[in-house]
C-alpha atoms as a PDB file:
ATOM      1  CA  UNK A   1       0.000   0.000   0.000  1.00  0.00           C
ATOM      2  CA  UNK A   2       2.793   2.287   0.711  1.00  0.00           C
ATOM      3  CA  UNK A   3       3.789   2.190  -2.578  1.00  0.00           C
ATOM      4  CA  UNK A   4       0.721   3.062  -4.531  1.00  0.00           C
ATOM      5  CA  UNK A   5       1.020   6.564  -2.140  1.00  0.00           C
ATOM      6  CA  UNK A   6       5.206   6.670  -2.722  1.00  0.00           C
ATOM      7  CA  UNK A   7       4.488   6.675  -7.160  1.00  0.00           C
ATOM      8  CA  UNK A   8       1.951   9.472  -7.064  1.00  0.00           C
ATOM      9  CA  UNK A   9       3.729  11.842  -4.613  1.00  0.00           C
ATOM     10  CA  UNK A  10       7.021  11.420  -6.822  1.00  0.00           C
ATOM     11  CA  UNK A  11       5.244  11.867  -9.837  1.00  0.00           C
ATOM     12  CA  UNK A  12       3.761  15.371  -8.187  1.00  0.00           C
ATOM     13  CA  UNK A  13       7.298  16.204  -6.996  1.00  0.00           C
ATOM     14  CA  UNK A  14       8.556  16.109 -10.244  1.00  0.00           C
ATOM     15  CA  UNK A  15       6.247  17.756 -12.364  1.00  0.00           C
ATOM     16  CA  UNK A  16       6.458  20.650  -9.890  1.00  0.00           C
ATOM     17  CA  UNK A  17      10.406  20.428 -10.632  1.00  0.00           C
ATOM     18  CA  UNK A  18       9.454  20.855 -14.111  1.00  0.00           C
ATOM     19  CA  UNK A  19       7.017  23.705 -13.443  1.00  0.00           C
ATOM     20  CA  UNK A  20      10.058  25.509 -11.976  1.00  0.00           C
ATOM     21  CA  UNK A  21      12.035  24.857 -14.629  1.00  0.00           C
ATOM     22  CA  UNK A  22       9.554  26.198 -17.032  1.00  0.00           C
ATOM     23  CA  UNK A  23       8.769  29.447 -15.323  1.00  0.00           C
ATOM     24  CA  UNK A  24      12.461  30.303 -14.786  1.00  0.00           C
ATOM     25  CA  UNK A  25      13.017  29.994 -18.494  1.00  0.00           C
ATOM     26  CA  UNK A  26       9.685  32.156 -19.133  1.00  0.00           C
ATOM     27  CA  UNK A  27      11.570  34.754 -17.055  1.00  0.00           C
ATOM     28  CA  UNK A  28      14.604  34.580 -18.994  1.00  0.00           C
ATOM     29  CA  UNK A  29      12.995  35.132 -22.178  1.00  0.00           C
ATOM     30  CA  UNK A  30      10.706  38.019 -20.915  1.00  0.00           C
ATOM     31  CA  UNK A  31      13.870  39.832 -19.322  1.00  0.00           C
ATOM     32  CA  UNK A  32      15.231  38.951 -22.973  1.00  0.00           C
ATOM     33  CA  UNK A  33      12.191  40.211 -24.627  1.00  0.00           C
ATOM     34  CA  UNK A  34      12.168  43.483 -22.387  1.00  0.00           C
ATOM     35  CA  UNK A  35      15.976  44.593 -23.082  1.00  0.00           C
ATOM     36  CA  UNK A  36      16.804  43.545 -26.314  1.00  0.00           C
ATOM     37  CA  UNK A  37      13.967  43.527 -28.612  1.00  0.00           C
ATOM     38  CA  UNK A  38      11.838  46.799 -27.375  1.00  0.00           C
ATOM     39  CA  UNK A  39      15.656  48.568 -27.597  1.00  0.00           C
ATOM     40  CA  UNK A  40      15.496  47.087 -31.509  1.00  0.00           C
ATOM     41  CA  UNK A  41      11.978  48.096 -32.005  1.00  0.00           C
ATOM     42  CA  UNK A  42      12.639  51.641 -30.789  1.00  0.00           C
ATOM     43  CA  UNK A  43      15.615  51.575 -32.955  1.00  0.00           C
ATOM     44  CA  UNK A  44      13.033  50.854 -35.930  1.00  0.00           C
ATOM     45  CA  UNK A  45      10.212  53.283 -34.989  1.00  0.00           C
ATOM     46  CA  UNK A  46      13.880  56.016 -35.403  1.00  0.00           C
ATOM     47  CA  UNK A  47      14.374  55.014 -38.892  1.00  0.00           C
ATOM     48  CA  UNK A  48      10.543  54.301 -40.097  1.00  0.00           C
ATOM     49  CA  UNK A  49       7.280  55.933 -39.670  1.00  0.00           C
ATOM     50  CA  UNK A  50       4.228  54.069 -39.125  1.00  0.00           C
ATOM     51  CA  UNK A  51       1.220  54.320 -41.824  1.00  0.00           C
ATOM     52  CA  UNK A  52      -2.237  53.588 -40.126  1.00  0.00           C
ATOM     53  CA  UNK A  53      -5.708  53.949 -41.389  1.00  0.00           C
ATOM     54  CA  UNK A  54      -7.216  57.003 -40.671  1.00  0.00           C
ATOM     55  CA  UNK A  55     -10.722  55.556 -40.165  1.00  0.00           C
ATOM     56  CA  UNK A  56     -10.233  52.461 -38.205  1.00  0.00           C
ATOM     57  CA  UNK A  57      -6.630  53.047 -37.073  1.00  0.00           C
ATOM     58  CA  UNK A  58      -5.136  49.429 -37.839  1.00  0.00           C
ATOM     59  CA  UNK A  59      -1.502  49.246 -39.206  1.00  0.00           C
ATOM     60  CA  UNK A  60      -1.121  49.435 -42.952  1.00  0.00           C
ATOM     61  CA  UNK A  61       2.715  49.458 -42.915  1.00  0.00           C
ATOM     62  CA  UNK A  62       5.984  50.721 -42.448  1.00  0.00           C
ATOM     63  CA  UNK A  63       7.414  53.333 -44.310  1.00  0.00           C
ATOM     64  CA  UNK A  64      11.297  54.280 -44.701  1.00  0.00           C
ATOM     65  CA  UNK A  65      11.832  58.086 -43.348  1.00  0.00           C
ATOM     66  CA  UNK A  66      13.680  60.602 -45.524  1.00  0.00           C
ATOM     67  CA  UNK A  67      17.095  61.104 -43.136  1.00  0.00           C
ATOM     68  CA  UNK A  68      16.303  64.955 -42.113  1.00  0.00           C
ATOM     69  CA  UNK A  69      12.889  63.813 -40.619  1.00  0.00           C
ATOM     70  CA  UNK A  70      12.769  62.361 -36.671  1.00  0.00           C
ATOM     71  CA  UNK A  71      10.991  59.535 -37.669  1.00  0.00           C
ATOM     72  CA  UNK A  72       8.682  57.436 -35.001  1.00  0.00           C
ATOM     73  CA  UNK A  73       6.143  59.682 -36.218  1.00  0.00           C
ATOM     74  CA  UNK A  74       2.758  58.219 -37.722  1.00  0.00           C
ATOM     75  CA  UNK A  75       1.104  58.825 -41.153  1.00  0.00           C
ATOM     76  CA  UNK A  76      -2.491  58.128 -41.954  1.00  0.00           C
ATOM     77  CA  UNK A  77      -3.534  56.525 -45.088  1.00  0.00           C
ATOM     78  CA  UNK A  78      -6.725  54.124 -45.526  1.00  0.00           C
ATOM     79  CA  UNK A  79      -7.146  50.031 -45.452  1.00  0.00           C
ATOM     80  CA  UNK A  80      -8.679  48.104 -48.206  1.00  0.00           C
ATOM     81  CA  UNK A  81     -11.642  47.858 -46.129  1.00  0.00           C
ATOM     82  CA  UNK A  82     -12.305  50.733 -45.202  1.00  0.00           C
ATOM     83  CA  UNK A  83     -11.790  52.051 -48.901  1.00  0.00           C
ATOM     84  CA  UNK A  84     -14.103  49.638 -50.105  1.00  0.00           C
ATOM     85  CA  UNK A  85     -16.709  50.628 -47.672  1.00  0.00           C
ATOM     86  CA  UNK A  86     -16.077  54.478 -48.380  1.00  0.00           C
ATOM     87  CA  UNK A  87     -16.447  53.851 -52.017  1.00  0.00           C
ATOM     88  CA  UNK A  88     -19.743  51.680 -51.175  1.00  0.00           C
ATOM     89  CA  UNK A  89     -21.461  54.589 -48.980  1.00  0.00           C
ATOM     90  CA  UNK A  90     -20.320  57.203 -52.309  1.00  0.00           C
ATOM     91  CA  UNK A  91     -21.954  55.536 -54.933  1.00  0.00           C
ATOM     92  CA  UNK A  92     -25.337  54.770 -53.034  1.00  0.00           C
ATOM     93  CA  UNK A  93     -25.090  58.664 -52.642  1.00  0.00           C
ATOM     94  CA  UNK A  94     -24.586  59.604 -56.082  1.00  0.00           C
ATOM     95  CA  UNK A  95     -27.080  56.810 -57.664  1.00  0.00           C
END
């Protein structure tokens, strides 16, 4: 009888090993995550300027900056959606 209890408790003790394991790597790659690729993706919004839509605001694209420009700035252009539905609404209020 002792050793039906002994398998299961061992079992537990080692998947909480595991678990351990696993969330100390998690931590490693957020502490990655938070130095090195938010420092490259502030390097990028330097060098490019975001185009979103200027009706429902969801990102088009990136677009190279001219050198004399700050860049990290944010143009406005318009999704195939919304264009579609623009061009919809226009010609039910022409016709």
């Amino acid at each position: 009888m002792l050793r039906k209890i002994g398998a299961p408790m061992e079992t537990s003790l080692a998947l909480q090993i595991k678990y351990r394991e696993v969330q100390a790597h998690y931590e490693q790659l957020r502490q990655y995550y938070l130095v090195h690729v938010q420092q490259q993706y502030a390097l990028v919004r330097q060098r490019y300027m975001l185009i979103a839509c200027a009706w429902c605001q969801r990102r088009l694209r990136w677009q190279r900056t001219a050198a004399s420009s700050g860049g990290g700035e944010t143009s406005h252009g318009i999704c195939r959606p919304c264009a579609a539905r623009l061009f919809t609404q226009m010609s039910t209020m022409a016709g």
